[in-house]
Protein backbone atom coordinates (compact mmCIF):
# COMPACT_ATOMS: atom_id res chain seq x y z
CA UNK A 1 18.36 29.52 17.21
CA UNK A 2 16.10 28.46 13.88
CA UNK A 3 14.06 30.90 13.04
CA UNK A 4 10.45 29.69 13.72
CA UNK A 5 8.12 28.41 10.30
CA UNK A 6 4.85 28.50 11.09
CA UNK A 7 4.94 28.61 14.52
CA UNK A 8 7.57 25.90 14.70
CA UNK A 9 11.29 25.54 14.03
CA UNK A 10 12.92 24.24 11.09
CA UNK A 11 13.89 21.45 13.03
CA UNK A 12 9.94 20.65 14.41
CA UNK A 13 8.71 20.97 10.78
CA UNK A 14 11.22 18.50 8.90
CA UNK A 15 10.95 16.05 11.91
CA UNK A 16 7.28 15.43 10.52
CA UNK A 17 6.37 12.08 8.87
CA UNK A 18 4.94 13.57 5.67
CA UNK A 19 7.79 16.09 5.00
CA UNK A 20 10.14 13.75 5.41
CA UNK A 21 8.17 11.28 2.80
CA UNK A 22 7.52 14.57 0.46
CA UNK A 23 12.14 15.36 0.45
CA UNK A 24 12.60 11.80 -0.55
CA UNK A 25 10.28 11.84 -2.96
CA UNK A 26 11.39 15.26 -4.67
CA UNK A 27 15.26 14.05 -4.33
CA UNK A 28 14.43 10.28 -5.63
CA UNK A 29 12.55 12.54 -8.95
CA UNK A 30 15.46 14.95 -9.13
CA UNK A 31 17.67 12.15 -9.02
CA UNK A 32 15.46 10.12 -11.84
CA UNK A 33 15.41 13.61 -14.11
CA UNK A 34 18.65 14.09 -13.88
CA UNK A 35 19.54 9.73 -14.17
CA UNK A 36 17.38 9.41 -17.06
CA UNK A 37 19.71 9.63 -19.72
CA UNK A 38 22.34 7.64 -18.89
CA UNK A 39 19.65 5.07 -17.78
CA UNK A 40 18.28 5.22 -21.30
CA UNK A 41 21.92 4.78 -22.62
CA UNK A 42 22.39 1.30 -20.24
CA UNK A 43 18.87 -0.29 -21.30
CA UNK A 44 19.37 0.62 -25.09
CA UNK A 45 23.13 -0.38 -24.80
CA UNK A 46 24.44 2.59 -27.33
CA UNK A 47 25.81 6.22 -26.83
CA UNK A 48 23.27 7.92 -28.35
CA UNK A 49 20.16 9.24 -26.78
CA UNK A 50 17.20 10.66 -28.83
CA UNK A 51 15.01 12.76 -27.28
CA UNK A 52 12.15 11.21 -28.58
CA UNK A 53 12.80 7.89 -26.97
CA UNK A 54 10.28 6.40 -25.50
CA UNK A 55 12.43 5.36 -22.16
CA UNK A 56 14.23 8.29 -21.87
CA UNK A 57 10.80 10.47 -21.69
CA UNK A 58 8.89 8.51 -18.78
CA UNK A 59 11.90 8.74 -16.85
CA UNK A 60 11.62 12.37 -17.26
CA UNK A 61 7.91 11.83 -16.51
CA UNK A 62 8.84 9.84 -13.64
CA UNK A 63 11.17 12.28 -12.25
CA UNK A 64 8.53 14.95 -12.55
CA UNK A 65 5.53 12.95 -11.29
CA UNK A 66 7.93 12.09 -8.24
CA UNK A 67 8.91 15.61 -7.48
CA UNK A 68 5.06 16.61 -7.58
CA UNK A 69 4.43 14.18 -5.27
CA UNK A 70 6.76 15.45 -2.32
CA UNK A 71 5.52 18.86 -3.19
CA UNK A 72 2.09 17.55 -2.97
CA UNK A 73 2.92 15.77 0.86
CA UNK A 74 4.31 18.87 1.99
CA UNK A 75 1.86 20.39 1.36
CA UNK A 76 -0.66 18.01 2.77
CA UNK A 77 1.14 18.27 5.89
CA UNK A 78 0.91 21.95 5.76
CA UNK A 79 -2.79 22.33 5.31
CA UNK A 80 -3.43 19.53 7.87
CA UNK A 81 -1.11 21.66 10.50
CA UNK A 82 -3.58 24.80 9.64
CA UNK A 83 -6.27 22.95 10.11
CA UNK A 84 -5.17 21.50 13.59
CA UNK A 85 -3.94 25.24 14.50
């Protein structure tokens, strides 16, 4: 038995629409964070990576920005549940 979250089990609360939108978006930005260097490697076509390049830092961005998001959906979904509640 899942312990209950909220009032619901783990199972009720990651079968809703915006937490499932808000996991893909936090695992397509940890997956850009932790991409982003050898991304920057393909598109510049060399071995080295500066850390002051400008591709290499909006994928970092990116990765963060998409990671807020999720968080951001989640949480949407969690105030919206209160509300309801």
């Amino acid at each position: 038995m899942l312990v209950n979250l909220l009032c619901r089990t783990l199972n009720q609360f990651l079968a809703e629409g915006l937490v499932i939108v808000g996991l893909a978006f936090i695992a397509i930005g940890i997956a850009v964070g932790f991409l982003a260097r050898r991304i920057t490697r393909s598109v510049r076509q060399s071995n080295e990576v500066n850390t002051n390049d400008r591709v290499f830092l909006s994928l970092k961005i990116t990765g963060i920005l998409f990671v807020l998001l999720g968080f951001v959906c989640i949480i949407v979904e969690l105030v919206m549940y209160f509300i309801n509640n």
